[in-house]
N, C-alpha and C. Protein backbone atom coordinates (compact mmCIF):
# COMPACT_ATOMS: atom_id res chain seq x y z
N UNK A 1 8.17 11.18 -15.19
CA UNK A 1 6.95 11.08 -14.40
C UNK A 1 5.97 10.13 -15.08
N UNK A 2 5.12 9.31 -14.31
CA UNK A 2 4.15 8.75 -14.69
C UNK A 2 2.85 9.79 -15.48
N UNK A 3 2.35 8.79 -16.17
CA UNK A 3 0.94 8.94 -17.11
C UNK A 3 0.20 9.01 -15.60
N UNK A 4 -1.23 10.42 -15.16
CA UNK A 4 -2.46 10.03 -14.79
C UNK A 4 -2.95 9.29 -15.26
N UNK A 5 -3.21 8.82 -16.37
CA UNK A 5 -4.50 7.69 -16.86
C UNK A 5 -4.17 6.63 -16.86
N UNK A 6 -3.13 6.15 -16.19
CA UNK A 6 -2.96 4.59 -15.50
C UNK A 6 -3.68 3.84 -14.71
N UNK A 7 -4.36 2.99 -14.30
CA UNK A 7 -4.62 2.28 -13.79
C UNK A 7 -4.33 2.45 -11.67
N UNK A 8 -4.91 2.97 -11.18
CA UNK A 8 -4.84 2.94 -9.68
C UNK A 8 -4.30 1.73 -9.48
N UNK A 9 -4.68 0.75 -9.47
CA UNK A 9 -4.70 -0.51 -9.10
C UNK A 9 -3.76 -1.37 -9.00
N UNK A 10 -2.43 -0.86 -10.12
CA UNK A 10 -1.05 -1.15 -9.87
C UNK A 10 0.00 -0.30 -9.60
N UNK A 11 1.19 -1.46 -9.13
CA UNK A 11 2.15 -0.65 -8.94
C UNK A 11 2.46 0.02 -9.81
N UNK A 12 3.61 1.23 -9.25
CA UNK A 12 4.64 2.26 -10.13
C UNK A 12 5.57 2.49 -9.58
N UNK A 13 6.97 2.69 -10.14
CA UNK A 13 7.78 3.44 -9.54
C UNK A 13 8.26 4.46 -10.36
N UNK A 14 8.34 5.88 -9.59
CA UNK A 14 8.77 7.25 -10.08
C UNK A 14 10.59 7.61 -10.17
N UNK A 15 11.02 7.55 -11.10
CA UNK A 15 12.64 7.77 -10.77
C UNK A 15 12.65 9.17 -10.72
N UNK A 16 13.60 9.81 -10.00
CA UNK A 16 13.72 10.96 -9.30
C UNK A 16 15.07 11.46 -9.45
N UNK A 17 16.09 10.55 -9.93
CA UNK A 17 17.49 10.84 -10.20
C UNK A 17 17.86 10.40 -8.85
N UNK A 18 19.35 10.09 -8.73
CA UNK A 18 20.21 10.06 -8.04
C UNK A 18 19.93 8.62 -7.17
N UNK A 19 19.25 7.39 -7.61
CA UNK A 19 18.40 6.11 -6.90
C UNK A 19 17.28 6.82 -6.24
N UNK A 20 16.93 7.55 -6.36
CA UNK A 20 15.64 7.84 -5.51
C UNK A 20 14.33 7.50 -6.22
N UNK A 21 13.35 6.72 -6.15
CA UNK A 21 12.13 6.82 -6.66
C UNK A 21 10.89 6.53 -5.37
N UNK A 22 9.83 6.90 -6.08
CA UNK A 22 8.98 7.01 -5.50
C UNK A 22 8.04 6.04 -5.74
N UNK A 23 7.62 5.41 -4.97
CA UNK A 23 6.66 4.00 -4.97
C UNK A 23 5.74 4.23 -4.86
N UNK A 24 4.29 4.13 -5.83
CA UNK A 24 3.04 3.71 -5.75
C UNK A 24 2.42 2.86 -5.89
N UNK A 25 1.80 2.60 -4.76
CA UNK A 25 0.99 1.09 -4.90
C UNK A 25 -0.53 1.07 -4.47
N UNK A 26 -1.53 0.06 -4.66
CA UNK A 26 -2.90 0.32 -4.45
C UNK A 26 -3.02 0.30 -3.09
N UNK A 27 -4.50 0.95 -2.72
CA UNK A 27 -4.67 1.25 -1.29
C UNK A 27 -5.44 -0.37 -1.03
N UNK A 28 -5.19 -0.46 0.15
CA UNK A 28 -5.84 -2.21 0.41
C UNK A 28 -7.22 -1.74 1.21
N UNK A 29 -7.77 -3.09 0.42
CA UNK A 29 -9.13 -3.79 0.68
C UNK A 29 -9.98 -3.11 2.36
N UNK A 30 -11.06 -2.87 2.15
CA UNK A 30 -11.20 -2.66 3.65
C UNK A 30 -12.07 -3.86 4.27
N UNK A 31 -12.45 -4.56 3.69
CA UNK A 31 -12.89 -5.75 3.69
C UNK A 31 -11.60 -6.63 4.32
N UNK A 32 -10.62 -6.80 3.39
CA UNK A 32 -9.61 -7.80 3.64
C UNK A 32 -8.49 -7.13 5.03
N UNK A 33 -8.71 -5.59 5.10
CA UNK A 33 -8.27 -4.95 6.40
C UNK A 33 -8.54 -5.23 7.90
N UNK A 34 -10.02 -5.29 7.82
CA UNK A 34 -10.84 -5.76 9.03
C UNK A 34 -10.53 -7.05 9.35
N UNK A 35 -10.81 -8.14 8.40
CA UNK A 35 -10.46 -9.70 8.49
C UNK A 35 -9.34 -9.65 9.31
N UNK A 36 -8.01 -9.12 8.45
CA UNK A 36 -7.39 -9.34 9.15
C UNK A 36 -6.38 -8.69 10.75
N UNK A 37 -7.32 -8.11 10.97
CA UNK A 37 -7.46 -7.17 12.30
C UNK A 37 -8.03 -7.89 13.08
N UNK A 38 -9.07 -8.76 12.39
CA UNK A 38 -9.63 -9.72 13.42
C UNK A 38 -9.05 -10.84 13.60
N UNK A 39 -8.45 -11.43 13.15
CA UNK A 39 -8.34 -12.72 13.07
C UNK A 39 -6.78 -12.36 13.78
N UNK A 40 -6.12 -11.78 13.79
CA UNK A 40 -4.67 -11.41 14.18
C UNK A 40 -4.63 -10.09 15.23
N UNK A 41 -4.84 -10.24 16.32
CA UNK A 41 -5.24 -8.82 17.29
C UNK A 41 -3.99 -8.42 17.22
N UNK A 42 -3.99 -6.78 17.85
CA UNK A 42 -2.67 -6.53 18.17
C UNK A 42 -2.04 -7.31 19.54
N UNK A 43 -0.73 -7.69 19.39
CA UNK A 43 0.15 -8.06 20.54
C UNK A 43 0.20 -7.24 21.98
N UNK A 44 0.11 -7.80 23.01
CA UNK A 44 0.21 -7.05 24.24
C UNK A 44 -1.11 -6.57 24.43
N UNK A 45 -1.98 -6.11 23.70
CA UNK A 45 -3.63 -5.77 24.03
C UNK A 45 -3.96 -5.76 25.42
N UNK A 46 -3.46 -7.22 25.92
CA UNK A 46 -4.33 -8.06 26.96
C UNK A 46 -3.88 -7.99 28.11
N UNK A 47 -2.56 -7.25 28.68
CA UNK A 47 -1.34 -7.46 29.37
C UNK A 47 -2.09 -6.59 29.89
């Protein structure tokens, strides 16, 4: 298992045995979320 006192901000992966691990990665920007919500609408919206 991972250390808590790591760093949020990067990745990790958890091995679990058998190929299984568990992927953590940072939560994204809500700034850079919106942008690109705007700038890229969803498909079909308009139909």
């Amino acid at each position: 298992m991972a250390p808590e006192n790591t760093d949020d901000k990067t990745y990790r992966a958890e091995y679990h045995g058998s190929g299984t691990f568990i992927i953590h990665k940072p939560k994204r920007n809500r700034k850079k979320l919106r942008q690109s919500r705007l700038k890229n609408p969803q498909r079909g919206a308009r139909k």
